[in-house]
N, C-alpha and C. Protein backbone atom coordinates (compact mmCIF):
# COMPACT_ATOMS: atom_id res chain seq x y z
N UNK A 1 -82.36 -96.59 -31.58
CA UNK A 1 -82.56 -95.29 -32.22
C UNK A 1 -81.63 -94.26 -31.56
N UNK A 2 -80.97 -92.95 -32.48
CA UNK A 2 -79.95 -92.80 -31.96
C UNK A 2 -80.95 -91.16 -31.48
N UNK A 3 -80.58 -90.40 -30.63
CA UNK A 3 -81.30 -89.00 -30.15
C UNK A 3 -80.50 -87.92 -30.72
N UNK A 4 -81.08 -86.90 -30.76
CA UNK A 4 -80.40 -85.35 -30.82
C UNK A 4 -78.95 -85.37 -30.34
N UNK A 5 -78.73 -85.89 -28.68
CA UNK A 5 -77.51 -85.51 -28.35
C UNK A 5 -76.26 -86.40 -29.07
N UNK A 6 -76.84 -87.56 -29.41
CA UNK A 6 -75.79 -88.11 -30.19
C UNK A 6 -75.37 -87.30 -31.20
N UNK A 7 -76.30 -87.06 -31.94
CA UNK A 7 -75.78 -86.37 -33.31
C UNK A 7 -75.09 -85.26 -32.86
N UNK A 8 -75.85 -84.02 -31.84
CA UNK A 8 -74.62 -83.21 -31.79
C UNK A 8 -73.36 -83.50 -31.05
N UNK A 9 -72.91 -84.80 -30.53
CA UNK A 9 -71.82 -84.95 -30.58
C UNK A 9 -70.63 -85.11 -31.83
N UNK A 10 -71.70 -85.24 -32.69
CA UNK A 10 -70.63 -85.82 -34.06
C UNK A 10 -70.54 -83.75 -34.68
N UNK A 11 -71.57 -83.43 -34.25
CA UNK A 11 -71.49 -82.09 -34.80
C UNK A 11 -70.02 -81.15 -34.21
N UNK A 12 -69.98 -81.64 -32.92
CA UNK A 12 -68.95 -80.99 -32.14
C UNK A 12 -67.59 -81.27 -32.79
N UNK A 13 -67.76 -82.62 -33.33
CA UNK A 13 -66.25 -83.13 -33.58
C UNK A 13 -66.40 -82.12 -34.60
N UNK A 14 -67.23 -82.04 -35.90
CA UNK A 14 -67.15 -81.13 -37.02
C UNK A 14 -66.89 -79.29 -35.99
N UNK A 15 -66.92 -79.52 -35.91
CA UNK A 15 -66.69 -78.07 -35.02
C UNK A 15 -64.88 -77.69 -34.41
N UNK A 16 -64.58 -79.73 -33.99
CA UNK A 16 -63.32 -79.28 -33.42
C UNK A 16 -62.18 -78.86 -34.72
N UNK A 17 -62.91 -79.90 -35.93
CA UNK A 17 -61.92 -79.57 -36.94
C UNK A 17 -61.61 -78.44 -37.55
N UNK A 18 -62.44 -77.23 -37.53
CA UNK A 18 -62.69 -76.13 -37.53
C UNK A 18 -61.95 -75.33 -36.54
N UNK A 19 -61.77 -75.38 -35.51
CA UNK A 19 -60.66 -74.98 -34.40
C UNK A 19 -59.99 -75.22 -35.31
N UNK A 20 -58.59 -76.34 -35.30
CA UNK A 20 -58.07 -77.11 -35.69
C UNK A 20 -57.18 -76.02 -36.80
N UNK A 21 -57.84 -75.87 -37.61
CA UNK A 21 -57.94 -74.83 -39.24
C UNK A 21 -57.16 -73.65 -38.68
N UNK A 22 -57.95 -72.84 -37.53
CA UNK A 22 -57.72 -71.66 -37.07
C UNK A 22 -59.35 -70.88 -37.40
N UNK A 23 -60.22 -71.95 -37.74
CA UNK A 23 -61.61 -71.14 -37.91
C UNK A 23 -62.88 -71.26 -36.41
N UNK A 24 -63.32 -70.07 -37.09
CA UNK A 24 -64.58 -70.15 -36.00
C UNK A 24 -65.34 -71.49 -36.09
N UNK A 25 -64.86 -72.41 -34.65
CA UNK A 25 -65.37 -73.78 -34.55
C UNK A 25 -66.82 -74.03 -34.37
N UNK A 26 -67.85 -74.05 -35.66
CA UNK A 26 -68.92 -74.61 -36.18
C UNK A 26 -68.52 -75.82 -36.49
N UNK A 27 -69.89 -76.88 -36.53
CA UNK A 27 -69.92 -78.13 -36.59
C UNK A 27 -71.03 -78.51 -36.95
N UNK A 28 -71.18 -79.25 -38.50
CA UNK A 28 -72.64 -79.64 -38.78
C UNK A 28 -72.78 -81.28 -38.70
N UNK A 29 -73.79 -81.69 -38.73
CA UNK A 29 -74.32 -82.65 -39.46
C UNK A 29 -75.67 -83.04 -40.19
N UNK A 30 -76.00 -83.75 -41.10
CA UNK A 30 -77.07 -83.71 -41.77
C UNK A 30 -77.26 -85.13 -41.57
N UNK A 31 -78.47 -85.64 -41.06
CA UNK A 31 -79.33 -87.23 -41.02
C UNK A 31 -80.61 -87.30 -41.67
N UNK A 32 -80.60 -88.26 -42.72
CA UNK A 32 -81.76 -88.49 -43.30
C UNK A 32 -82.81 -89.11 -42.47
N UNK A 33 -84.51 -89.49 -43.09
CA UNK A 33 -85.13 -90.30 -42.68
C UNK A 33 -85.00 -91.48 -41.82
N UNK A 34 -83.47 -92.12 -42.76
CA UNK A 34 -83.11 -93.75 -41.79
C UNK A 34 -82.57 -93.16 -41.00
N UNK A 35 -82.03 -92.57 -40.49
CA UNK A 35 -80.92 -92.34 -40.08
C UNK A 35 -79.26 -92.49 -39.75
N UNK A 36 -79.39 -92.67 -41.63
CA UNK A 36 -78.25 -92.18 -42.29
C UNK A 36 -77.29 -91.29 -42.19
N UNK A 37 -76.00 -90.66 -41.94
CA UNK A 37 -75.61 -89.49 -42.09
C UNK A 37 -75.12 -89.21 -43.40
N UNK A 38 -75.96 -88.20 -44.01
CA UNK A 38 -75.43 -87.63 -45.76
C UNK A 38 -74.87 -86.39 -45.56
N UNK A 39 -74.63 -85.88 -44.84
CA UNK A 39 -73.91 -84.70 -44.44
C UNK A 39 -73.01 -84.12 -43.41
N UNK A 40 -71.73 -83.64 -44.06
CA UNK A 40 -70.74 -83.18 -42.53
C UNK A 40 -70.41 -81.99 -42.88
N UNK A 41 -69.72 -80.87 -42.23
CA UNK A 41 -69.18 -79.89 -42.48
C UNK A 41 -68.89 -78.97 -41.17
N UNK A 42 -68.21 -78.24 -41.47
CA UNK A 42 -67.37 -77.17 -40.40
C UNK A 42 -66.92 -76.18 -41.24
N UNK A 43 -67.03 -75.09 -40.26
CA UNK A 43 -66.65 -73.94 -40.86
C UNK A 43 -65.15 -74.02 -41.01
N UNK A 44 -65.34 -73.30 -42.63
CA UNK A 44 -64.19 -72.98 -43.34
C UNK A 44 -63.86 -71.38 -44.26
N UNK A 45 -64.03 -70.87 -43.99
CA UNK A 45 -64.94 -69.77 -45.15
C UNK A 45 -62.96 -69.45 -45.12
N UNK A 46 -62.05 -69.00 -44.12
CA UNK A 46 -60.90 -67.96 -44.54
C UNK A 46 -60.14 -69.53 -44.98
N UNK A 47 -60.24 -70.36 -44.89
CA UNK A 47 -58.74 -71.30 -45.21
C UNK A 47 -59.15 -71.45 -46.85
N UNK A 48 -60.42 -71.34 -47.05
CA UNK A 48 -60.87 -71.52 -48.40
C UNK A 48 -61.26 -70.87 -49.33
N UNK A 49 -61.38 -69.30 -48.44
CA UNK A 49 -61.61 -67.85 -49.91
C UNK A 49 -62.91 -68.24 -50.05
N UNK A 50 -64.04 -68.44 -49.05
CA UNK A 50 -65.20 -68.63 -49.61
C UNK A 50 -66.00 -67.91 -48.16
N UNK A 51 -66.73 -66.72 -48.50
CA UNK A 51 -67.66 -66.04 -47.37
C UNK A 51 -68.44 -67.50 -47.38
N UNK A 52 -69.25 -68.01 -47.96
CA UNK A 52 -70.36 -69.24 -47.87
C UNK A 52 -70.10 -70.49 -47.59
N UNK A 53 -68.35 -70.88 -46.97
CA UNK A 53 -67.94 -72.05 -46.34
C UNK A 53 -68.38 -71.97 -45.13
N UNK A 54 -69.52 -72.02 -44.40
CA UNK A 54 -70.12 -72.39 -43.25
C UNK A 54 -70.35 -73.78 -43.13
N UNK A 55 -70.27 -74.33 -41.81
CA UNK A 55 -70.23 -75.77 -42.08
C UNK A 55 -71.86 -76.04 -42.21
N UNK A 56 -72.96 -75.48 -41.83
CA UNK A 56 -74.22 -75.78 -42.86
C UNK A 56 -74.11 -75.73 -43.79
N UNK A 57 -73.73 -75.11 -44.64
CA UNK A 57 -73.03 -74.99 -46.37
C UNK A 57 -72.64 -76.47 -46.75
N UNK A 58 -71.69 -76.27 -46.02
CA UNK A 58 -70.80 -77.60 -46.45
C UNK A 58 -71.53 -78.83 -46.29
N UNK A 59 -72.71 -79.19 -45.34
CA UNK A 59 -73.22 -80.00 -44.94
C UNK A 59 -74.10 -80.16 -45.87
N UNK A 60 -75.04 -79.25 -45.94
CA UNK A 60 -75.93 -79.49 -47.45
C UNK A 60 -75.11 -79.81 -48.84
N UNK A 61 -74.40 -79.27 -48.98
CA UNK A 61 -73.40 -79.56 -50.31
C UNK A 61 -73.30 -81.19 -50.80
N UNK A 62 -73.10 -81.59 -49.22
CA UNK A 62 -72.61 -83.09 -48.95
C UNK A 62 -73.33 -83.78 -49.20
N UNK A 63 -74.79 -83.27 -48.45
CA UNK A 63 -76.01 -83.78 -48.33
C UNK A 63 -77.14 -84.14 -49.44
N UNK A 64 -76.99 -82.88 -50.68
CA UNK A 64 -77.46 -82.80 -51.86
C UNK A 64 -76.72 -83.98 -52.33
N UNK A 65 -75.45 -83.99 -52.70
CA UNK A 65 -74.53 -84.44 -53.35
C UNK A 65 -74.97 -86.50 -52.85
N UNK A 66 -74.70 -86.58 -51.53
CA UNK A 66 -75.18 -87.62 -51.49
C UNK A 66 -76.67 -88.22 -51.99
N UNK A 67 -77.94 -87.02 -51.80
CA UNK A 67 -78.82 -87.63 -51.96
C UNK A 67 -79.44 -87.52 -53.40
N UNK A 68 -78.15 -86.83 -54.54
CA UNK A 68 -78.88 -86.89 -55.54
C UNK A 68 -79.74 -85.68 -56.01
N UNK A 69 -79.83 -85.12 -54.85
CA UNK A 69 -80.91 -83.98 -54.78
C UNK A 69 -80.84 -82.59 -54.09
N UNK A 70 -81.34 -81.56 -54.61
CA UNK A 70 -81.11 -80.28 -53.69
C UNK A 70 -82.05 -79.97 -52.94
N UNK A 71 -83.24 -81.05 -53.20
CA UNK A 71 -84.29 -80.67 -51.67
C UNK A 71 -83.77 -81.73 -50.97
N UNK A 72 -83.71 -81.63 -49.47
CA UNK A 72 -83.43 -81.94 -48.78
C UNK A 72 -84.40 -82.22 -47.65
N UNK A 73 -85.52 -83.11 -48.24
CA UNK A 73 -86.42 -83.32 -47.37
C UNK A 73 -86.07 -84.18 -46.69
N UNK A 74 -87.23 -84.22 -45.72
CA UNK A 74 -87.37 -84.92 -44.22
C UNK A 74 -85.85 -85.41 -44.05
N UNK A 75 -85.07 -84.41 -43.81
CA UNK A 75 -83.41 -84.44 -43.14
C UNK A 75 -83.59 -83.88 -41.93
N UNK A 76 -82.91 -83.87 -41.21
CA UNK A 76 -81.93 -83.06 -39.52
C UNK A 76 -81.11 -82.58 -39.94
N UNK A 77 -81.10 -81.63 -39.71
CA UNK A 77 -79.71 -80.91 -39.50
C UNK A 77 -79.29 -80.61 -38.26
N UNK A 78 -78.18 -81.10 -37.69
CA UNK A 78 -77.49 -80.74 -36.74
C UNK A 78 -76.80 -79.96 -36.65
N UNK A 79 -76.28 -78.72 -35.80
CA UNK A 79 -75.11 -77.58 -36.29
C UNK A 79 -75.02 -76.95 -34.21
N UNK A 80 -73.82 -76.61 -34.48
CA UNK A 80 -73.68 -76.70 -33.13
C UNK A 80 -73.77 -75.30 -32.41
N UNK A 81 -74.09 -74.30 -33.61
CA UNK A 81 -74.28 -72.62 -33.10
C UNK A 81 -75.72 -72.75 -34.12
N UNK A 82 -76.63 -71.53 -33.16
CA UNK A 82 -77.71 -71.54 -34.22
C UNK A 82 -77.23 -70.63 -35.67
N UNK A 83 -77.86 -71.05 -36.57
CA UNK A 83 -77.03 -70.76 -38.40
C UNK A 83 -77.85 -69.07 -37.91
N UNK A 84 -77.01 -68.79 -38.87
CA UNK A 84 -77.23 -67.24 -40.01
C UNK A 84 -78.57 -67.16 -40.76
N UNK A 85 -78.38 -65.71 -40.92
CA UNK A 85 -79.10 -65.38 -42.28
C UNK A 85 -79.18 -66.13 -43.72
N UNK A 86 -77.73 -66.41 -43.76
CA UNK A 86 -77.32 -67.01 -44.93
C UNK A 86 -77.89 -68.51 -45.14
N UNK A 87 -77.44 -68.80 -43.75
CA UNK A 87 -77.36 -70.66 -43.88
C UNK A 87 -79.03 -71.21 -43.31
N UNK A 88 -79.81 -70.05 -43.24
CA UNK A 88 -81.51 -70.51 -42.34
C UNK A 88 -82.22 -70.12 -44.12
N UNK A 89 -81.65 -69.24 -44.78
CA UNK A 89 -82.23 -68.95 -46.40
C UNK A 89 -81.75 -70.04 -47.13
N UNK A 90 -80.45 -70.71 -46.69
CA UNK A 90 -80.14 -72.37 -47.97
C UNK A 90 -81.05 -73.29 -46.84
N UNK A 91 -81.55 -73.21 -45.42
CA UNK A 91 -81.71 -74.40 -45.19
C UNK A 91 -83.41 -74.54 -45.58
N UNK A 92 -83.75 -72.99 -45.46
CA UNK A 92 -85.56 -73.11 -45.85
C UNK A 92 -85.70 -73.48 -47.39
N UNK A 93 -84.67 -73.37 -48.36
CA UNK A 93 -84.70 -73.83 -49.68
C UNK A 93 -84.50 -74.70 -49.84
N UNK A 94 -83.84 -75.85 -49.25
CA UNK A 94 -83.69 -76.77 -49.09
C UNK A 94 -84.22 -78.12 -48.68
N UNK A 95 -85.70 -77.14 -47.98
CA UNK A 95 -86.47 -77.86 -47.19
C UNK A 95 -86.61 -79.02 -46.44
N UNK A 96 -85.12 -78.41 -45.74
CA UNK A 96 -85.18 -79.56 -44.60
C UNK A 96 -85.92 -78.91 -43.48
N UNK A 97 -86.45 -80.73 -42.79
CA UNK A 97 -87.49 -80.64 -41.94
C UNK A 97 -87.50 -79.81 -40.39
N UNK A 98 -86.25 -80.32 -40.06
CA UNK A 98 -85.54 -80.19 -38.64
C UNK A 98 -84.30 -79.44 -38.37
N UNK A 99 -84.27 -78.43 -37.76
CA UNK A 99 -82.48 -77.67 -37.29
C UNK A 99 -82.64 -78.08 -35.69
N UNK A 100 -81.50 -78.99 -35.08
CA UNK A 100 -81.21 -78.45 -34.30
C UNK A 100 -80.19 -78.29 -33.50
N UNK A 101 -79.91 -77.07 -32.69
CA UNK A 101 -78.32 -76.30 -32.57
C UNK A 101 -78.34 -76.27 -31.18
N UNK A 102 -76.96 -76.33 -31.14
CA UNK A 102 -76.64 -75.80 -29.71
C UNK A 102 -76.84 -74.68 -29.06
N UNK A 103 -75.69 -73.58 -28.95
CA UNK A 103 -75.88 -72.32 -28.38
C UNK A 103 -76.53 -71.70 -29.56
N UNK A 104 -77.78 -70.43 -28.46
CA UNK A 104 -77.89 -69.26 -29.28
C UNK A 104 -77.01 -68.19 -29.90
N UNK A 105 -76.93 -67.71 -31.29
CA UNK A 105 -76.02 -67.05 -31.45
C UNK A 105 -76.74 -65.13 -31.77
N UNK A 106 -76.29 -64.52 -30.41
CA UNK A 106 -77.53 -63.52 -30.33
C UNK A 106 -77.14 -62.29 -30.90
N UNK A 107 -75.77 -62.24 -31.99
CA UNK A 107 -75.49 -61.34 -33.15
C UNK A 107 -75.85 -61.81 -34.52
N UNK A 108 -75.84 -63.20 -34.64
CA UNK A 108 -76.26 -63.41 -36.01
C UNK A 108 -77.30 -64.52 -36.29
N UNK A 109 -77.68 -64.56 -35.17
CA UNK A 109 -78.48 -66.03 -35.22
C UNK A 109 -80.19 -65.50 -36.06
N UNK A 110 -80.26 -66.60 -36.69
CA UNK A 110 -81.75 -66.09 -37.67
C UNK A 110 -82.70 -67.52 -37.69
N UNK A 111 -82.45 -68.32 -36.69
CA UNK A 111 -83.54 -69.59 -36.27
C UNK A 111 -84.17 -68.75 -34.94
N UNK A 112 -83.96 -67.94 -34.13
CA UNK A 112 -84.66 -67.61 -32.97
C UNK A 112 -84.08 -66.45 -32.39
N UNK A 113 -82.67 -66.03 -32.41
CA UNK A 113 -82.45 -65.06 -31.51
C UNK A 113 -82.59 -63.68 -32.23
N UNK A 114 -81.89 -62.96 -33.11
CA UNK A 114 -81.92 -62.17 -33.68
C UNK A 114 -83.27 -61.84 -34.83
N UNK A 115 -83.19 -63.45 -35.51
CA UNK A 115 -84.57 -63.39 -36.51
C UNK A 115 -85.01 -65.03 -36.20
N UNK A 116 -86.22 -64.97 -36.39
CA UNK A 116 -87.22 -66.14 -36.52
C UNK A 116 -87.65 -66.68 -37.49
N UNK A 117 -86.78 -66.90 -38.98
CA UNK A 117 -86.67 -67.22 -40.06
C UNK A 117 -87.79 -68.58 -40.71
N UNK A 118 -87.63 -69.17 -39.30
CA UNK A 118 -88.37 -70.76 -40.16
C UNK A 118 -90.07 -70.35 -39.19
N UNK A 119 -90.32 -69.24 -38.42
CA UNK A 119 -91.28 -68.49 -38.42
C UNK A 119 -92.14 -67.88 -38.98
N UNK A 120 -91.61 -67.04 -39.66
CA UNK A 120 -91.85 -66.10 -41.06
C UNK A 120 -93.04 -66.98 -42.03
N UNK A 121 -94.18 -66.62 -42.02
CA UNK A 121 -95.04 -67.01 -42.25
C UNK A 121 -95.29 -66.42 -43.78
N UNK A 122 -94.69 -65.77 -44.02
CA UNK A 122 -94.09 -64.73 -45.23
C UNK A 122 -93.56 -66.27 -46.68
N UNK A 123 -92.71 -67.08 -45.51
CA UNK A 123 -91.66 -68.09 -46.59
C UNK A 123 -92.81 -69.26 -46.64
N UNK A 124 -92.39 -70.36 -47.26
CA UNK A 124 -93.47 -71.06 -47.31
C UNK A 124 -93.18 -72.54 -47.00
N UNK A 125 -91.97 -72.55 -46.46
CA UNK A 125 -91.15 -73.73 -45.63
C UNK A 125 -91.10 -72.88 -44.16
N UNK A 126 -91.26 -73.73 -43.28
CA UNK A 126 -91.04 -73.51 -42.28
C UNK A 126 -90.85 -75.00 -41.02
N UNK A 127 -88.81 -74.54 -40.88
CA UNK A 127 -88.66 -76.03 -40.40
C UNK A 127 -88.86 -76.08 -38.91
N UNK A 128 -88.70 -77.26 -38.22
CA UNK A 128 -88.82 -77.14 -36.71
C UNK A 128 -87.62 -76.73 -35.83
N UNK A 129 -87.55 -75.78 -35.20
CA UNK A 129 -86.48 -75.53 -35.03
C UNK A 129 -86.31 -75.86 -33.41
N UNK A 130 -85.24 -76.83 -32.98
CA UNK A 130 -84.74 -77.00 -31.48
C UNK A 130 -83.46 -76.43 -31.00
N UNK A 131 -83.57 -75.70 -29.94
CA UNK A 131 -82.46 -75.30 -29.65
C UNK A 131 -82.00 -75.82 -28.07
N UNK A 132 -80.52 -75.84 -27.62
CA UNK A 132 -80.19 -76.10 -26.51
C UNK A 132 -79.64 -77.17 -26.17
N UNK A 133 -79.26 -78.44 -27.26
CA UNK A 133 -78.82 -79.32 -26.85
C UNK A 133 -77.32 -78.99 -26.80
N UNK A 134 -76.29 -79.41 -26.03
CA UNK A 134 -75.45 -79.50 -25.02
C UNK A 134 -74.48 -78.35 -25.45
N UNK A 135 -75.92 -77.09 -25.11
CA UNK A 135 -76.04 -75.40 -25.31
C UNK A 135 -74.16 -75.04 -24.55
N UNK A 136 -74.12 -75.67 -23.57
CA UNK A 136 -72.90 -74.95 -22.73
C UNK A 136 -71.77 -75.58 -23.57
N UNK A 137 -71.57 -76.93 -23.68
CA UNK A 137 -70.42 -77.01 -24.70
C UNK A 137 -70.23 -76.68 -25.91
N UNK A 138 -70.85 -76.13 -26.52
CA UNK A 138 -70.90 -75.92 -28.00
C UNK A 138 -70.86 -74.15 -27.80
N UNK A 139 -71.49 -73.61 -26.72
CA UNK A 139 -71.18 -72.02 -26.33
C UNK A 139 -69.65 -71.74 -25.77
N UNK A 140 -69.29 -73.05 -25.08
CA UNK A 140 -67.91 -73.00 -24.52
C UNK A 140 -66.57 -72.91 -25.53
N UNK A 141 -67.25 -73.92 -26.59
CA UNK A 141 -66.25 -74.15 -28.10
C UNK A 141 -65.48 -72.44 -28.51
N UNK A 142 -66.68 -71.86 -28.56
CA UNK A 142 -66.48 -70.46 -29.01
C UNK A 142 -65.86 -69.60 -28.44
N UNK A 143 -66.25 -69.52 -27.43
CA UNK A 143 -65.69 -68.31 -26.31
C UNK A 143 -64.27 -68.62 -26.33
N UNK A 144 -63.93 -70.63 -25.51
CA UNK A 144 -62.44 -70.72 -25.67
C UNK A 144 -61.69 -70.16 -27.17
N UNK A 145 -62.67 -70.38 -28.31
CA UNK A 145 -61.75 -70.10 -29.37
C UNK A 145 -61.17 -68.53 -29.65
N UNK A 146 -62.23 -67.75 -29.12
CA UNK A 146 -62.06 -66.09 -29.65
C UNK A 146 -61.27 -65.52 -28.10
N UNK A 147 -61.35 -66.16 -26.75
CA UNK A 147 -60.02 -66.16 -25.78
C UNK A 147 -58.63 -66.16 -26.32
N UNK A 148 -58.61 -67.70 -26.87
CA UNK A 148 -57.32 -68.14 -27.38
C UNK A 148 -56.99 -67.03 -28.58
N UNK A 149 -57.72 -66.87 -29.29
CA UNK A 149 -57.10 -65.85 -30.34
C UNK A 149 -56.89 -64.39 -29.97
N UNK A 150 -57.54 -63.76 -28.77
CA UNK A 150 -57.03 -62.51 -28.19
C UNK A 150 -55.24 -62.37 -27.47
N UNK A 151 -55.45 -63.73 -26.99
CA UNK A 151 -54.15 -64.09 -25.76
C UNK A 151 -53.37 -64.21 -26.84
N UNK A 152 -53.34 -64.30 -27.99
CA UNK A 152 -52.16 -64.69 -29.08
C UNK A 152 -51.74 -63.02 -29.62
């Protein structure tokens, strides 16, 4: 059986490709029940003219698309910054079971830092949310990336 940190290793790679682009290096993945992977993605939003190319975006896209379906039950999602506003409102519609992310993201994050989204007792999904798995490399991804783009 494979754990959390495996998967966010595969999330990271989705993250490096995103560097790669010249984008803010996010990295998803989506695992079904078997533990299957039906979903990949990395942020893309400027190479592609799309505000909603987040690689959770892209991951569900994948993920629907593979499973036939736009609920997205009993899935994981892996993502290597905690998601947005945007991407915690497709993932509670989506109703997947599980998020879990690397670093906190404490300007836009809406799984725990900023908002408590799959909290909200208000919505009527509410997924499990883990945070912290291999928190320093996936916080490190970022910082090196928005360094490198000042020094340029």
């Amino acid at each position: 059986m494979k754990d959390d940190e495996y998967y966010m290793t595969l999330a990271i790679k989705e993250a490096q490709k995103a560097a790669a682009k010249d984008e803010v290096p996010v990295g998803a993945v989506i695992v079904d029940k078997n533990e299957n992977i039906v979903g990949r993605g990395y942020n893309c939003p400027i190479s592609s003219n799309d505000p909603t190319s987040h690689a959770e975006i892209n991951a569900m896209r994948m993920a629907s698309g593979a499973l036939n379906n736009y609920r997205l039950i009993d899935t994981i999602l892996y993502v290597t910054i905690e998601p947005c506003i945007m991407c915690m409102g497709a993932i509670i519609h989506a109703r997947i079971k599980r998020i879990v992310f690397g670093a906190k993201d404490l300007k836009w994050g809406a799984a725990s830092s900023l908002y408590a989204l799959a909290d909200d007792k208000r919505l009527n999904h509410h997924p499990e949310v883990v945070s912290g798995i291999y928190e320093q490399e996936t916080k490190q991804l970022i910082k090196n990336f928005f360094l490198n783009k000042r020094s340029r």
